[in-house]
C-alpha atoms as a PDB file:
ATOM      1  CA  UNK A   1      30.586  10.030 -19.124  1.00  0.00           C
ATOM      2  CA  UNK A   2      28.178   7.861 -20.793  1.00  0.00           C
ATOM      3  CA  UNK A   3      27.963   5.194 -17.553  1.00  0.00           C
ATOM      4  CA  UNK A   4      26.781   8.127 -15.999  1.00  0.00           C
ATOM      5  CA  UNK A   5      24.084   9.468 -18.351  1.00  0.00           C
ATOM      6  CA  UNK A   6      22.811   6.110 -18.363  1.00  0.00           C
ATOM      7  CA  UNK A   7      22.504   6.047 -14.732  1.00  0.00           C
ATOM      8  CA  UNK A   8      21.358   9.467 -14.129  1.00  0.00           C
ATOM      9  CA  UNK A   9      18.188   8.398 -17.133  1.00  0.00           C
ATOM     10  CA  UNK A  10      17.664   4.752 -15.155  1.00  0.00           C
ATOM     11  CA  UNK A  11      17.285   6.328 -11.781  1.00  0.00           C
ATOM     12  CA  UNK A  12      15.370   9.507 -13.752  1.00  0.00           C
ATOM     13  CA  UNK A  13      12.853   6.708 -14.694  1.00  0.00           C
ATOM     14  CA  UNK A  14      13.022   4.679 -11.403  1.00  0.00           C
ATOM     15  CA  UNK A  15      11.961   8.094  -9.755  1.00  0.00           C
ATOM     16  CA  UNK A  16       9.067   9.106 -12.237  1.00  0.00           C
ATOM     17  CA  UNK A  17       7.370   5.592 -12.051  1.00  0.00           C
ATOM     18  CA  UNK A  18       7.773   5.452  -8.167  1.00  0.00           C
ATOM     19  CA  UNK A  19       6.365   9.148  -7.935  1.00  0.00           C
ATOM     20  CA  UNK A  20       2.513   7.869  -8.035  1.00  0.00           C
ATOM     21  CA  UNK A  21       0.107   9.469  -6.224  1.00  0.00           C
ATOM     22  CA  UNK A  22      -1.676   7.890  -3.390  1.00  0.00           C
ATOM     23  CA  UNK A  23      -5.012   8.708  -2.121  1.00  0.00           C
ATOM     24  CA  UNK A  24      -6.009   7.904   1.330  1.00  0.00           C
ATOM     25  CA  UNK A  25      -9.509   5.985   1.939  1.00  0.00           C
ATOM     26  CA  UNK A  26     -11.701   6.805   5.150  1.00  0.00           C
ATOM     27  CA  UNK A  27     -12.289   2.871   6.675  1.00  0.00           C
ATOM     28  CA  UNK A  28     -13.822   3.899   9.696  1.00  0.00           C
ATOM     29  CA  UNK A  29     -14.321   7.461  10.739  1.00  0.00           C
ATOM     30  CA  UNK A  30     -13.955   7.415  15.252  1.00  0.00           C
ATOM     31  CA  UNK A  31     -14.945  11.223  16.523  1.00  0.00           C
ATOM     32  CA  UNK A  32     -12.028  12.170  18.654  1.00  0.00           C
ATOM     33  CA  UNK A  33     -11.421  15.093  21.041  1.00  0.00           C
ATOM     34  CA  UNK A  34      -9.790  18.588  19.652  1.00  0.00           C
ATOM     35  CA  UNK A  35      -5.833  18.706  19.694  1.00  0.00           C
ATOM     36  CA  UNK A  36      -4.528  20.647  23.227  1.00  0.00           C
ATOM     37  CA  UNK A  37      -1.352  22.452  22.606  1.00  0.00           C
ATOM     38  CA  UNK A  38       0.848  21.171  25.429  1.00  0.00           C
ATOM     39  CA  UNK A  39       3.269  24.613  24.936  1.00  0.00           C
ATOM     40  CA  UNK A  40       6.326  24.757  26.716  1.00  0.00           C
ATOM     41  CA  UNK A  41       5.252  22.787  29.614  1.00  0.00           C
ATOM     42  CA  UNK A  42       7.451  19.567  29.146  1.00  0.00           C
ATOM     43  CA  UNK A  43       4.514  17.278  30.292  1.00  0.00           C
ATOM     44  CA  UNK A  44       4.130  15.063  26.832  1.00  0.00           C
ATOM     45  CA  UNK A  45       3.334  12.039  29.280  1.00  0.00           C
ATOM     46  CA  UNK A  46       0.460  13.720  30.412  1.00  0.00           C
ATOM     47  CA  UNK A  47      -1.111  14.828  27.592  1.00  0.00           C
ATOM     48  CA  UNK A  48      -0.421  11.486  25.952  1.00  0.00           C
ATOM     49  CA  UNK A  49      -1.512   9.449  29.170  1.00  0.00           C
ATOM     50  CA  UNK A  50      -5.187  12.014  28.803  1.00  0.00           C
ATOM     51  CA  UNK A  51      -5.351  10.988  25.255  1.00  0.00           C
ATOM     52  CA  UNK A  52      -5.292   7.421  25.245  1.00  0.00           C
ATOM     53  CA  UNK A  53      -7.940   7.244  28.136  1.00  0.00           C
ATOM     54  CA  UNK A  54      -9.757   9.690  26.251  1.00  0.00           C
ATOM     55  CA  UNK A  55      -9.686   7.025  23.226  1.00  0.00           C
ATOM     56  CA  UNK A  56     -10.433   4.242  25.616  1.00  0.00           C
ATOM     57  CA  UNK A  57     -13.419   5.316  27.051  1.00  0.00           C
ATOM     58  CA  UNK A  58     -14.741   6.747  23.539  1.00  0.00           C
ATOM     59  CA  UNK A  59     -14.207   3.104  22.174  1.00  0.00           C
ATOM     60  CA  UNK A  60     -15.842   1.376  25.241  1.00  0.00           C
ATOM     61  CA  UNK A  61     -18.827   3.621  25.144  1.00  0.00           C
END
Protein backbone atom coordinates (compact mmCIF):
# COMPACT_ATOMS: atom_id res chain seq x y z
CA UNK A 1 0.00 0.00 0.00
CA UNK A 2 2.57 2.50 0.66
CA UNK A 3 4.73 1.56 -2.82
CA UNK A 4 1.69 2.63 -4.26
CA UNK A 5 0.93 5.97 -2.58
CA UNK A 6 4.33 6.82 -3.34
CA UNK A 7 3.87 6.17 -6.89
CA UNK A 8 0.49 7.50 -7.35
CA UNK A 9 2.24 11.19 -5.48
CA UNK A 10 5.57 10.77 -7.97
CA UNK A 11 3.54 10.44 -11.09
CA UNK A 12 0.85 13.15 -9.33
CA UNK A 13 3.94 15.49 -9.47
CA UNK A 14 5.43 14.24 -12.82
CA UNK A 15 1.89 15.22 -14.25
CA UNK A 16 1.49 18.76 -12.54
CA UNK A 17 5.05 19.94 -13.63
CA UNK A 18 4.57 18.53 -17.24
CA UNK A 19 1.00 20.24 -17.38
CA UNK A 20 2.56 23.82 -18.49
CA UNK A 21 0.89 25.84 -20.67
CA UNK A 22 2.15 26.63 -24.06
CA UNK A 23 1.41 29.60 -26.08
CA UNK A 24 1.75 29.57 -29.74
CA UNK A 25 3.81 32.55 -31.52
CA UNK A 26 2.68 33.92 -35.07
CA UNK A 27 6.37 33.64 -37.18
CA UNK A 28 5.02 34.45 -40.35
CA UNK A 29 1.39 35.06 -41.04
CA UNK A 30 0.72 33.54 -45.25
CA UNK A 31 -3.15 34.59 -46.25
CA UNK A 32 -4.63 31.35 -47.37
CA UNK A 33 -7.92 30.48 -49.11
CA UNK A 34 -11.27 29.67 -46.90
CA UNK A 35 -11.70 25.87 -45.85
CA UNK A 36 -14.24 23.93 -48.62
CA UNK A 37 -16.17 21.25 -46.94
CA UNK A 38 -15.50 18.26 -49.19
CA UNK A 39 -19.00 16.46 -47.63
CA UNK A 40 -19.64 13.08 -48.48
CA UNK A 41 -18.06 13.14 -51.78
CA UNK A 42 -14.98 10.78 -51.14
CA UNK A 43 -12.68 13.04 -53.32
CA UNK A 44 -9.94 14.06 -50.41
CA UNK A 45 -7.27 13.84 -53.34
CA UNK A 46 -8.88 16.50 -54.99
CA UNK A 47 -9.43 18.86 -52.59
CA UNK A 48 -5.94 18.25 -51.26
CA UNK A 49 -4.34 18.23 -54.88
CA UNK A 50 -6.53 22.14 -55.21
CA UNK A 51 -4.97 23.10 -52.00
CA UNK A 52 -1.46 22.64 -52.42
CA UNK A 53 -1.52 24.41 -55.92
CA UNK A 54 -3.51 26.92 -54.31
CA UNK A 55 -0.43 27.33 -51.74
CA UNK A 56 2.01 27.12 -54.57
CA UNK A 57 0.96 29.73 -56.62
CA UNK A 58 0.18 32.07 -53.45
CA UNK A 59 3.94 31.50 -52.46
CA UNK A 60 5.30 32.08 -56.05
CA UNK A 61 3.32 35.22 -56.49
Amino acid sequence: MKTHFITIALMSFAFSVSAQKYEFQTIKDIDAEPVISQGNTGTCWSFSSTSFLEAEITRTT
